[in-house]
Protein backbone atom coordinates (compact mmCIF):
# COMPACT_ATOMS: atom_id res chain seq x y z
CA UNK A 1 18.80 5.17 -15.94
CA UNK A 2 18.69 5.34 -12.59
CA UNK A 3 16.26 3.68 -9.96
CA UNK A 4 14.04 4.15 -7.17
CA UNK A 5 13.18 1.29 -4.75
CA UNK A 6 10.26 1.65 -2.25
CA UNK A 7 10.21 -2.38 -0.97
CA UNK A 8 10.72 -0.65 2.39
CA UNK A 9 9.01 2.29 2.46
CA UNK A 10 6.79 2.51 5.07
CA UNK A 11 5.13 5.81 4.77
CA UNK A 12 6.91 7.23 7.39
CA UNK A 13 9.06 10.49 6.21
CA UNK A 14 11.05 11.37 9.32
CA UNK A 15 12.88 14.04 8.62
CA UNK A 16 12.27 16.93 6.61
CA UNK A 17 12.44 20.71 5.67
CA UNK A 18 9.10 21.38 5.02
CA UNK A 19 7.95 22.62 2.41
CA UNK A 20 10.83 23.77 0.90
CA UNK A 21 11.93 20.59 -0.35
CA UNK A 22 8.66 20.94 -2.83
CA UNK A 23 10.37 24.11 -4.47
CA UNK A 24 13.55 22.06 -4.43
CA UNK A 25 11.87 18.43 -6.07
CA UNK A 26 10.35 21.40 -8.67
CA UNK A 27 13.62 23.01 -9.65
CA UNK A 28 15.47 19.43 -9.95
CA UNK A 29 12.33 18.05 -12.13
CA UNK A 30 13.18 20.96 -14.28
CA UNK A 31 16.30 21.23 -14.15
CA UNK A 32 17.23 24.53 -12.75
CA UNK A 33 20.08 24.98 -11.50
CA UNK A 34 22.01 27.23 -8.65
CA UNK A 35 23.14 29.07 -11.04
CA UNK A 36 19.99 30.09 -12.86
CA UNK A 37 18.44 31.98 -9.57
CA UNK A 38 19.09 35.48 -8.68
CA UNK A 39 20.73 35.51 -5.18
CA UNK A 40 17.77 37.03 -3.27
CA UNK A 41 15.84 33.77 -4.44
CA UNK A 42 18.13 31.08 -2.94
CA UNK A 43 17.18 30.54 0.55
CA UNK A 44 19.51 28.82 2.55
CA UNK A 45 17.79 25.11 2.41
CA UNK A 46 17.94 25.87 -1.42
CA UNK A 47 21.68 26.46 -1.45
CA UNK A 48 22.29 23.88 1.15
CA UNK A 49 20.85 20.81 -0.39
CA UNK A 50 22.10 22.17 -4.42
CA UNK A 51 25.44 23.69 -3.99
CA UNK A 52 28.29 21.54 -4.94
CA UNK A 53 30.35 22.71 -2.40
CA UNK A 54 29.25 19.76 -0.57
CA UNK A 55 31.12 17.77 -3.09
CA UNK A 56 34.00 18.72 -1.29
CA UNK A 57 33.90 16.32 1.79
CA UNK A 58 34.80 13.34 -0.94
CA UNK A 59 35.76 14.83 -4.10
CA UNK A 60 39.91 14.30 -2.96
CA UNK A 61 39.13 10.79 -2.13
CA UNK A 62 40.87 8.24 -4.15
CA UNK A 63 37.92 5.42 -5.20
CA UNK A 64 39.58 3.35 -7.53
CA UNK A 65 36.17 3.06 -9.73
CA UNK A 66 35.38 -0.43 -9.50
CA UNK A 67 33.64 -0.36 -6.19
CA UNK A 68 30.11 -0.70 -5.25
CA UNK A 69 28.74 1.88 -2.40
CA UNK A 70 26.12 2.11 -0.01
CA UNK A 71 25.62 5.75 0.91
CA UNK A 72 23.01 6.28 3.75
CA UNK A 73 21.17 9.11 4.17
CA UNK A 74 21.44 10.61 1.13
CA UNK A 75 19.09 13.00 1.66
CA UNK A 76 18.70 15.69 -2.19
CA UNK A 77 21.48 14.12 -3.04
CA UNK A 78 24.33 16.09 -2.48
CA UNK A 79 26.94 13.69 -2.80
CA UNK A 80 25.50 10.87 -4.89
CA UNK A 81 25.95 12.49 -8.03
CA UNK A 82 29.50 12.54 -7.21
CA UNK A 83 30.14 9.01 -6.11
CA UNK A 84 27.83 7.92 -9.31
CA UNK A 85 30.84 9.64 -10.99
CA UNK A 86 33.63 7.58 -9.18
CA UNK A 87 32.78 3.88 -8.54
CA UNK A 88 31.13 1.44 -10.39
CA UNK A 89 27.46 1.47 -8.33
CA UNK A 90 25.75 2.92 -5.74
CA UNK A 91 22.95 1.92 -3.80
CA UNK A 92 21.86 5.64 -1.82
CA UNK A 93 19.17 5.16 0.94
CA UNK A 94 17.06 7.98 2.61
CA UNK A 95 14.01 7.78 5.01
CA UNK A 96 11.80 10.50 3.43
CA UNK A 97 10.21 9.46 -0.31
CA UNK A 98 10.22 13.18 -1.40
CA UNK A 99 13.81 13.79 -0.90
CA UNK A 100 14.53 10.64 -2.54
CA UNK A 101 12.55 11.83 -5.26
CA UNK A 102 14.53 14.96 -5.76
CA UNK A 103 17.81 12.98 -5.59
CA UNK A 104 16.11 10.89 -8.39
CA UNK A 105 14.70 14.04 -10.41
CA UNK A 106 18.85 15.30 -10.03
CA UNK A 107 20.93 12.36 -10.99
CA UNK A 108 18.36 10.15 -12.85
CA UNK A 109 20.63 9.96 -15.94
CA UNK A 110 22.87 7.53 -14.02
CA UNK A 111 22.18 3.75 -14.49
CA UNK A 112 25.02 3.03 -11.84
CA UNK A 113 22.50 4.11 -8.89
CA UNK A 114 19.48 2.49 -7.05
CA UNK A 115 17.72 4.87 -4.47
CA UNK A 116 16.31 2.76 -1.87
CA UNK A 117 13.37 4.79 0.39
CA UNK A 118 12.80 3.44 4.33
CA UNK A 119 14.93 2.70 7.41
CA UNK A 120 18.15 1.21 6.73
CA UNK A 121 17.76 -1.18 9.95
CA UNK A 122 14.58 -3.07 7.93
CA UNK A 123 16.80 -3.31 4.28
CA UNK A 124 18.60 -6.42 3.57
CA UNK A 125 20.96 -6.14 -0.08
CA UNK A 126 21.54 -9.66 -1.73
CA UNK A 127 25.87 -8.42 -2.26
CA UNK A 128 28.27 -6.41 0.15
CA UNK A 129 29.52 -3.45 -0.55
CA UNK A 130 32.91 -2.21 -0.57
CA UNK A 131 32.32 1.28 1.10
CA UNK A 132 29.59 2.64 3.46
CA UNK A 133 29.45 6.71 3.36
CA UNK A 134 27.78 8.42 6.15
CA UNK A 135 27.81 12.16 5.89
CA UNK A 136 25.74 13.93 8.36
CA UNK A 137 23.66 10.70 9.68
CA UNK A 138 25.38 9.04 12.62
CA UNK A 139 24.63 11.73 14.79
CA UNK A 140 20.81 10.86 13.87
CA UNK A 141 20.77 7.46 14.72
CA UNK A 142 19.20 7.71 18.28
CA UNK A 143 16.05 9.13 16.60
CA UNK A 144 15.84 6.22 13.80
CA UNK A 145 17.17 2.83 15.60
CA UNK A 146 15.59 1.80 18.71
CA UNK A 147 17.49 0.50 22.37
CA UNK A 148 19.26 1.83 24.70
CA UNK A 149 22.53 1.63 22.46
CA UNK A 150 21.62 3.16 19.33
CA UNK A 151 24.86 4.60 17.71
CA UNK A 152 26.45 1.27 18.59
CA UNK A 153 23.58 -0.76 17.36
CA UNK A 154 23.24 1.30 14.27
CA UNK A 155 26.72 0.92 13.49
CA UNK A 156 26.66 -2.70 14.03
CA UNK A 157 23.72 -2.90 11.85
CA UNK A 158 25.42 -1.43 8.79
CA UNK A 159 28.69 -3.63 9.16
CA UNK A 160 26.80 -6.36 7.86
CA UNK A 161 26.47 -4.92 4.63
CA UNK A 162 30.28 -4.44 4.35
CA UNK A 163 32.74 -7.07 2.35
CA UNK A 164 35.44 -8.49 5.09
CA UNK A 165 37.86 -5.69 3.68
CA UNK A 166 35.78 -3.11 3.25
CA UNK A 167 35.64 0.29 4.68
CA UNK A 168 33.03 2.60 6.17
CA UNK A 169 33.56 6.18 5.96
CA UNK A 170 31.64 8.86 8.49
CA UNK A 171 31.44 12.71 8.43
CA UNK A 172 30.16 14.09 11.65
CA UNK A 173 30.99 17.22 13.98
CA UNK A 174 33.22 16.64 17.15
CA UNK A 175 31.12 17.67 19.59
CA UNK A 176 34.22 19.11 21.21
CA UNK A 177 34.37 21.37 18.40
CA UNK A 178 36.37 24.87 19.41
CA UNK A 179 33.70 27.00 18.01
CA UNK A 180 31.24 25.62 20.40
CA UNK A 181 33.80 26.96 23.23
CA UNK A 182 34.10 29.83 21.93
CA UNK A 183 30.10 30.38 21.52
CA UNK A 184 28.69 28.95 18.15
CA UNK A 185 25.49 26.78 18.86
CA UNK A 186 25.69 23.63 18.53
CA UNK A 187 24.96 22.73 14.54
CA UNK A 188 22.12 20.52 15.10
CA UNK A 189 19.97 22.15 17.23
CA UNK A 190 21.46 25.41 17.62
CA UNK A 191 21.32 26.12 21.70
CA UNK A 192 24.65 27.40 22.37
CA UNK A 193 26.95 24.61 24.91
CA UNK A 194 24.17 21.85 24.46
CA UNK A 195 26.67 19.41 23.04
CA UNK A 196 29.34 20.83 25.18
CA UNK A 197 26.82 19.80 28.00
CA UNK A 198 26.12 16.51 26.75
CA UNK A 199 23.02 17.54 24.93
CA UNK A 200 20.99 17.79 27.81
CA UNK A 201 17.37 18.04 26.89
CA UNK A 202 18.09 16.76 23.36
CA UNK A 203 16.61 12.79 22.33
CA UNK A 204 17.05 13.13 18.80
CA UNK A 205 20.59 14.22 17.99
CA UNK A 206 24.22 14.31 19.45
CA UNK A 207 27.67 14.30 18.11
CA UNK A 208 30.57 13.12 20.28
CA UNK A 209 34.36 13.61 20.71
CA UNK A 210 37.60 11.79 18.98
CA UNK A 211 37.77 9.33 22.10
CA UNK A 212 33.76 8.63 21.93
CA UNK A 213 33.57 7.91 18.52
CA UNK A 214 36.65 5.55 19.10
CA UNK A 215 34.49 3.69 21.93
CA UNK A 216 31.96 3.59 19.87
CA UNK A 217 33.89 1.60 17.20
CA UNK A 218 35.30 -0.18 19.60
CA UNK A 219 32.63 -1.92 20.92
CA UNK A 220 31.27 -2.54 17.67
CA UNK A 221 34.43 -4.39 16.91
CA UNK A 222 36.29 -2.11 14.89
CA UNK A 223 40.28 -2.39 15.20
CA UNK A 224 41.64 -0.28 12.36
CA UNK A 225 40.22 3.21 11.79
CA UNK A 226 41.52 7.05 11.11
CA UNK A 227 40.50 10.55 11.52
CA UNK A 228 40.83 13.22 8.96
CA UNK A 229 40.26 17.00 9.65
CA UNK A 230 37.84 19.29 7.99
CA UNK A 231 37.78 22.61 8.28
CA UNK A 232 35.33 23.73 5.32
CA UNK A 233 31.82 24.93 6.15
CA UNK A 234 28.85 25.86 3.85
């Protein structure tokens, strides 16, 4: 059975929903599922943090099953059931208790998985891990990990917890993305151009292009990386 771990919980739930995420703890505690709702009753946080579709951004990847993962910012859960299903054990940390608890309440049958609640900056783990996930969180980091280099130091921070062969893998928007030239808002805080202006006016979130993300590792110390496409959007 799974686990929940709140050593560094410090009573301070960051990010949130609202009060959403109560309907959403409620239909995971009992078990209902997408499926079971009429359409007019899924709001879109409902359908964002349930669908499987989300699956999608690691379902193709080729774990070999024996590793051990740390996935950060796992938020409901919408990948840790998955990678529960693929490797040996994973440790999934989130900042907020109550979304922890619905990512408990969903995939609590698994004893492979240990949900640890707090910042990841304060956690220490006793063995390293073979991958790091981060779907969705980098571009958060500024409003989580303090100094005037926070995606760097962030980064930095979570390399320690990675075995000298292991790999991290990150999921975030280019900030370049075509859409945004053509006129979407930018995902995150939907003001149409902000990211193509360099989020000005924004202190809490930014995404960044191929050749800043490569500085980024760069500096960090990272000499061997790749870039995969995704073109699928919920």
């Amino acid at each position: 059975m799974a686990n929940i771990n709140l050593k560094y919980y410090k009573n301070d739930d960051r990010y949130s929903d609202g009060d959403i995420e109560d309907v959403i703890l409620k239909m995971a505690q009992e078990n209902i599922k997408l499926s079971d709702m009429k359409n007019e009753d899924v709001s879109y946080p409902i359908l964002y943090h349930l669908t499987k579709v989300r699956e999608n951004i690691l379902n193709w990847y080729p774990f070999k099953g024996d590793e051990k993962v740390l996935e950060i910012g796992a938020g409901c859960g919408a990948i840790t059931g998955l990678l529960c299903q693929k490797v040996n054990q994973v440790v999934a940390v989130d900042l907020s208790k109550r979304r922890a608890q619905i990512n408990y309440a969903r995939h609590q049958e698994y004893s492979n998985l240990e949900i640890f609640v707090g910042n990841l900056n304060d956690m220490e783990f006793e063995q390293p891990f073979d991958y790091i996930i981060v779907n969705g969180v980098f571009e958060y980091a500024m409003s989580f990990t303090a100094g005037d280099t926070p995606y760097e130091t962030f980064l930095a921070g979570m390399s320690r917890f990675l075995k000298e062969d292991g790999k991290i893998i990150i999921a975030i928007e280019n900030r370049l993305g075509l859409k945004y030239f053509a006129g979407a808002p930018e995902d995150h805080t939907d003001v149409f151009f902000q990211g193509l202006n360099q989020y000005l006016g924004c202190d809490s979130v930014r995404t960044f292009s191929k050749t800043e993300i490569i500085t980024i590792l760069e500096k960090v110390g990272f000499k061997f990386f790749r870039f995969l496409l995704s073109i699928s959007r919920l």
